[in-house]
Protein backbone atom coordinates (compact mmCIF):
# COMPACT_ATOMS: atom_id res chain seq x y z
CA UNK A 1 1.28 27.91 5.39
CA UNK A 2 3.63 26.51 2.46
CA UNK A 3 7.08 26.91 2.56
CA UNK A 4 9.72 26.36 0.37
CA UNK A 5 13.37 24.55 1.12
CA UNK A 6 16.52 23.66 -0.37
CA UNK A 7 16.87 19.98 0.27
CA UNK A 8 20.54 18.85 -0.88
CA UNK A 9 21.62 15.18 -1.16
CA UNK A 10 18.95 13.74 -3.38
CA UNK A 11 19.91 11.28 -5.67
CA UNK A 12 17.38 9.30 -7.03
CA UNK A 13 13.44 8.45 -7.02
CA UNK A 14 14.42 6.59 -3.89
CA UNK A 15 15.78 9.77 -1.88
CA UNK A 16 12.38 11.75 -3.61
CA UNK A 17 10.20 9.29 -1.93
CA UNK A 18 12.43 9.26 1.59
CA UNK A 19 12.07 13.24 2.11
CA UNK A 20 8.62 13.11 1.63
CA UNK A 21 7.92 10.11 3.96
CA UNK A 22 9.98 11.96 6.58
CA UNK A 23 8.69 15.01 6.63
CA UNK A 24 5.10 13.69 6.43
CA UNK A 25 5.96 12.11 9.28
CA UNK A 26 5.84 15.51 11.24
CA UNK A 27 1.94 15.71 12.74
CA UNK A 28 2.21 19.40 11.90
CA UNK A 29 2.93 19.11 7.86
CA UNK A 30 -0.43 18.23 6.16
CA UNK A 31 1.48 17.93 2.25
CA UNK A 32 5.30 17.48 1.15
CA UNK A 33 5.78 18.02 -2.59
CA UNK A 34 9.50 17.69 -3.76
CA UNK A 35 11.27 18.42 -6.96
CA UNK A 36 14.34 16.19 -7.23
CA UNK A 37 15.46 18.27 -10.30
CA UNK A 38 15.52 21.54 -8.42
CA UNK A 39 16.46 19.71 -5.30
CA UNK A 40 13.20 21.65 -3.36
CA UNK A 41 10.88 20.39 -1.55
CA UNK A 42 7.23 22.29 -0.79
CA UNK A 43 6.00 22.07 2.79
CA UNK A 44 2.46 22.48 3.65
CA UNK A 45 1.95 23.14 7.50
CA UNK A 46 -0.72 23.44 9.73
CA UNK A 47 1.80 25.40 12.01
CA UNK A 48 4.83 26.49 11.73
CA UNK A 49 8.22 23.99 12.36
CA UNK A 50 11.72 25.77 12.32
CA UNK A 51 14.20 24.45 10.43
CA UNK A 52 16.31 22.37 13.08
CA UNK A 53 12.85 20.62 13.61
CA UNK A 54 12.56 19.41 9.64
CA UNK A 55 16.28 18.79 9.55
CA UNK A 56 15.79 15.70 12.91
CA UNK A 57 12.98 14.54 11.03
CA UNK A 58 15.84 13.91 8.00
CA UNK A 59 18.32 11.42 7.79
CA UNK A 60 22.45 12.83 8.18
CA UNK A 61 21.98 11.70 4.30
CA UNK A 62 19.72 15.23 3.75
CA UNK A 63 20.44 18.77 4.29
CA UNK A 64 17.33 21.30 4.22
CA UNK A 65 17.88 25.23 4.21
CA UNK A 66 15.07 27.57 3.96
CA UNK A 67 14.54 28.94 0.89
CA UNK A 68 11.29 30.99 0.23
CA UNK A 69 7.77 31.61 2.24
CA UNK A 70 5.33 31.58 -0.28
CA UNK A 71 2.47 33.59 1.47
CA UNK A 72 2.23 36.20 -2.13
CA UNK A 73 -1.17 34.66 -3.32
CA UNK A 74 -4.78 35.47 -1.78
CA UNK A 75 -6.93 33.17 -3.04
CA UNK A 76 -10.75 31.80 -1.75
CA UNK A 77 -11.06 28.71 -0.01
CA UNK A 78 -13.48 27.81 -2.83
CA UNK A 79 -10.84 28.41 -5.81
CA UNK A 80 -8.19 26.22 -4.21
CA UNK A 81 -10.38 23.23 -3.50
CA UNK A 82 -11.60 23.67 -7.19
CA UNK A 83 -7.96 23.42 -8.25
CA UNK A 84 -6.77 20.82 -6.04
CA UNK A 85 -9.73 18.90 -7.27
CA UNK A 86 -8.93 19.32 -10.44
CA UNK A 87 -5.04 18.58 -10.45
CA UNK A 88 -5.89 15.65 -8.20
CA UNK A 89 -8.25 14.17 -11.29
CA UNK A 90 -5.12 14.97 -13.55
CA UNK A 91 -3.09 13.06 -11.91
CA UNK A 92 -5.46 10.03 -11.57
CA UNK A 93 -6.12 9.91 -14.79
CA UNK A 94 -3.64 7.01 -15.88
CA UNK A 95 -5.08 4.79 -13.12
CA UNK A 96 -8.75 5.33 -14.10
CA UNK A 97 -7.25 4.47 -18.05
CA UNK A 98 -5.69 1.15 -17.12
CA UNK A 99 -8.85 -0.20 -14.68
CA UNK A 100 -10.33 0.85 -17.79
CA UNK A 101 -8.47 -0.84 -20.25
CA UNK A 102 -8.34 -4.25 -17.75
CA UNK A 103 -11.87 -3.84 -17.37
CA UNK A 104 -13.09 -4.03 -21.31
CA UNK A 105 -9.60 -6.27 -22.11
CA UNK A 106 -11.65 -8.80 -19.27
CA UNK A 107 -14.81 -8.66 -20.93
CA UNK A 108 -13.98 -9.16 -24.74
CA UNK A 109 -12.23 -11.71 -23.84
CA UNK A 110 -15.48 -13.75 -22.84
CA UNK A 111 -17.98 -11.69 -25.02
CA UNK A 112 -18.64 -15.10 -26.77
CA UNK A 113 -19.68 -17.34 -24.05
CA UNK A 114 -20.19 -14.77 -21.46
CA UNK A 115 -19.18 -16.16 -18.06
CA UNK A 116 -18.51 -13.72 -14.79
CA UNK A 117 -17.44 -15.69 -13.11
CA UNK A 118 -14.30 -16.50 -16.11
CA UNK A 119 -14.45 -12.32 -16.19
CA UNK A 120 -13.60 -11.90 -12.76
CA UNK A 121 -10.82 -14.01 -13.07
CA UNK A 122 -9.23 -12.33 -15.92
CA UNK A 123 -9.94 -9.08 -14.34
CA UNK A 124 -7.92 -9.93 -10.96
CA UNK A 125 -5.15 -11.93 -13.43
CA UNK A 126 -4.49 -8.56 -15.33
CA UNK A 127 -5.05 -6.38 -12.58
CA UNK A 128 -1.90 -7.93 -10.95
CA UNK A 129 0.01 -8.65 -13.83
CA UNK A 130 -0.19 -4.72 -15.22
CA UNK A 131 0.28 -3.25 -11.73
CA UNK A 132 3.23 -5.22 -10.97
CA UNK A 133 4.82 -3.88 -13.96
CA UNK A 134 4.62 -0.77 -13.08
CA UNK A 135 6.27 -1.38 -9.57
CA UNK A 136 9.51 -3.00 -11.09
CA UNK A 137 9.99 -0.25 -13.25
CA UNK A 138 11.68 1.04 -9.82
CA UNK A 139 12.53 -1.97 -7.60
CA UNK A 140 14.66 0.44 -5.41
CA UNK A 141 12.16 3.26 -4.87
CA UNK A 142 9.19 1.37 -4.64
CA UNK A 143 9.62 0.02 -1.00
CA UNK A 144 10.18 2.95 0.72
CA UNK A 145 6.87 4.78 -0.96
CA UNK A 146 5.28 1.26 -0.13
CA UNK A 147 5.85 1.36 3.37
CA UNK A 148 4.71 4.69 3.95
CA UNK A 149 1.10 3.03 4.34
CA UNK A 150 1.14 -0.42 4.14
CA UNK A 151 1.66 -1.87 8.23
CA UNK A 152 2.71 -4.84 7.32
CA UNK A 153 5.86 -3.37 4.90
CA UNK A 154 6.37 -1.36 7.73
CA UNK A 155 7.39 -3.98 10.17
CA UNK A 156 8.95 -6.40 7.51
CA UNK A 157 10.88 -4.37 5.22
CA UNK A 158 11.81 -7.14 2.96
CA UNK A 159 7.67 -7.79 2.54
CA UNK A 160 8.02 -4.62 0.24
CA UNK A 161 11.15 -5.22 -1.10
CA UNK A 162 9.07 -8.51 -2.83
CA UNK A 163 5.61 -7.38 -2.97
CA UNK A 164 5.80 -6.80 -6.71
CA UNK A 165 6.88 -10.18 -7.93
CA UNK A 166 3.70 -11.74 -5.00
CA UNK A 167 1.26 -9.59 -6.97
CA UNK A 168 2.95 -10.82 -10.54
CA UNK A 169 2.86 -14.66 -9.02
CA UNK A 170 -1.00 -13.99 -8.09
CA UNK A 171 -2.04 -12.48 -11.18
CA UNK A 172 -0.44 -15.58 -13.50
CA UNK A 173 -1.99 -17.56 -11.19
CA UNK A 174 -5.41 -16.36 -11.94
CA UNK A 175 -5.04 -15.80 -15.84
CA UNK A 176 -3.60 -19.76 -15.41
CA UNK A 177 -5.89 -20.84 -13.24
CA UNK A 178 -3.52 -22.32 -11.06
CA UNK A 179 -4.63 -22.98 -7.44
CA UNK A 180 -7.12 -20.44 -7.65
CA UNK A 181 -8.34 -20.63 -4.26
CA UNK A 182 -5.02 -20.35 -2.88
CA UNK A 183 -4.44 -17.10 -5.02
CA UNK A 184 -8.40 -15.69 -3.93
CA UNK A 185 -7.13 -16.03 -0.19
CA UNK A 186 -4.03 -14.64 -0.68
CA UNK A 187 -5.67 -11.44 -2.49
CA UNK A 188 -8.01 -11.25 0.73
CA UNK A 189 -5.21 -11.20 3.06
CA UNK A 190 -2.68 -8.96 1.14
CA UNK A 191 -5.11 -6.53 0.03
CA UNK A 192 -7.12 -6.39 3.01
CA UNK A 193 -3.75 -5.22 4.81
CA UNK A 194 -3.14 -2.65 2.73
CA UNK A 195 -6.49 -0.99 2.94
CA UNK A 196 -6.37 -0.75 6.39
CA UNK A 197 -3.08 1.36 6.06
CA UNK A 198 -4.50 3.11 3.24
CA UNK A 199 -7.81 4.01 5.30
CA UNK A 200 -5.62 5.19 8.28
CA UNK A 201 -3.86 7.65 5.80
CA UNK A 202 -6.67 8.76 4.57
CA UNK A 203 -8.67 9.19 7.62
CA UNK A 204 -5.84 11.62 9.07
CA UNK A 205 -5.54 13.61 5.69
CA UNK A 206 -2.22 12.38 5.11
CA UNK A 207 -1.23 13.62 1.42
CA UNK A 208 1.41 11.42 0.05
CA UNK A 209 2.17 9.37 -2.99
CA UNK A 210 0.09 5.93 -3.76
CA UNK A 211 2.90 3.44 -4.69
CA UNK A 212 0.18 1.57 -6.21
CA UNK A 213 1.28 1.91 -9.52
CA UNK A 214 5.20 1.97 -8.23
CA UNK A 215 7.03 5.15 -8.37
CA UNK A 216 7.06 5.82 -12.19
CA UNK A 217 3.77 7.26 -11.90
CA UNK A 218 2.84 10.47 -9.31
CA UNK A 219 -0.53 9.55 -7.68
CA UNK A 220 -1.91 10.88 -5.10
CA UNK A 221 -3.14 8.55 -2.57
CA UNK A 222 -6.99 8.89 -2.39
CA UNK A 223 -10.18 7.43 -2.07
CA UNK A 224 -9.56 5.52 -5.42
CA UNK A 225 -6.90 3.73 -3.84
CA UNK A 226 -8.95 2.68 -1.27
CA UNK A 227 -12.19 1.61 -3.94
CA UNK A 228 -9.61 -0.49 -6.39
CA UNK A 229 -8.17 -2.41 -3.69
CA UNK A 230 -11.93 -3.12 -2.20
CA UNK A 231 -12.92 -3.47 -5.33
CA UNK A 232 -10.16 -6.28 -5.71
CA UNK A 233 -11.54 -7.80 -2.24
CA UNK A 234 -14.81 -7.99 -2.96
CA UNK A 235 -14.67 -10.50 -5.93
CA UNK A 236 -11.95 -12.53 -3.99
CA UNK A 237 -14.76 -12.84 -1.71
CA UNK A 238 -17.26 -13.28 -4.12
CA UNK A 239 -15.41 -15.94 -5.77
CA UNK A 240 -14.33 -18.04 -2.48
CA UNK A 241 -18.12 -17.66 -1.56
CA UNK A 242 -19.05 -19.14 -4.54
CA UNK A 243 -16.30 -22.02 -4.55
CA UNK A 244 -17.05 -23.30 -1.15
């Protein structure tokens, strides 16, 4: 069932991201979608939850009111995976062009006197560097989608409140070369966290928004998420492997 509400006392990116973290907080929503320009908010439920329900799971800040049941289209199951297939692709399609871009950018760079093990660092260096950029573009928002997921922003909310500028330290630490094993364990530990929060989301069909390229950018979280970030892991491992 998807229902439609009125949500009133959004401000900024920040209250966007809060509404949807509460309400997908409810076991019985399976997708929040919300519109801070029309102030609505689109409610995918497995079962139905009145309205005094959603309005506990909101902060005094927010005020929901019913505003439409959206139960006019009959459509097959097959169409509406096609489409949500599709739309999810859409949307990842910035993330897929910037691995891409980092991944050829690391290459040329060595094309000369090929070395992967040079590559790898680059690769990490700009992987950090370009995704922390995107993450201050909204220093206020960015937290709140972050710890929607990640267990250990959860507990420490000031761990998200600096997470961007750890990823931009790690990443000039790599393109510098600076304590590079330092940086490789680091990458391990930090990353490895936040795959095990991403897994859990995925594994109980959460749909909410990856805060992996900050807030700037609507991406769904999915199993991309989870294959850059093991991605990431992998050659930290590699690479301490290799060191010691």
């Amino acid at each position: 069932m998807k229902h439609t509400y009125n949500i009133e006392g959004m401000t900024c990116g920040g209250c966007k991201d809060s509404v949807e973290k509460y309400l997908n907080e409810l076991k019985e929503v399976s997708l929040v979608s919300v519109d801070l320009e029309k102030g609505e908010a689109e409610v995918n439920m497995n079962s139905h939850i009145n309205i005094k329900e959603l309005q506990k799971a909101l902060t005094t800040k927010y005020t929901i009111s019913e505003k439409e049941t959206n139960n006019s289209h009959i459509t097959s199951n097959a169409s509406i995976q096609l489409e949500e297939e599709k739309s999810k692709l859409q949307q990842l399609q910035p993330l897929l062009l910037i691995l891409g871009y980092i991944t050829v950018a690391s290459i040329l760079l060595h094309y000369k006197n090929w070395s992967i093990g040079e590559a790898m660092l680059d690769f990490m260096g700009l992987f950090y560097v370009v995704f922390s950029f995107f993450k201050m573009l909204d220093l206020k928002g960015f937290p709140d989608s972050f710890r929607m997921y990640d267990p250990l922003a959860k507990k420490i909310p000031i761990y998200a409140m600096i997470y961007p500028f750890i990823e931009t330290a790690l990443g000039l630490m790599f393109l510098m070369r600076f304590e590079v094993k330092i940086a490789l364990i680091v990458t391990v530990i930090v990353l490895g966290i936040t795959t095990i929060g991403v897994t859990k989301t995925l594994l109980d069909k959460k749909s909410i928004r990856c805060a992996c390229l900050g807030t700037a950018l609507k991406l769904p979280m999915t199993e991309a998420t989870f294959i850059e970030n093991a991605i990431m892991i992998i050659m930290a491992i590699l690479m301490l492997i290799n060191i010691f």
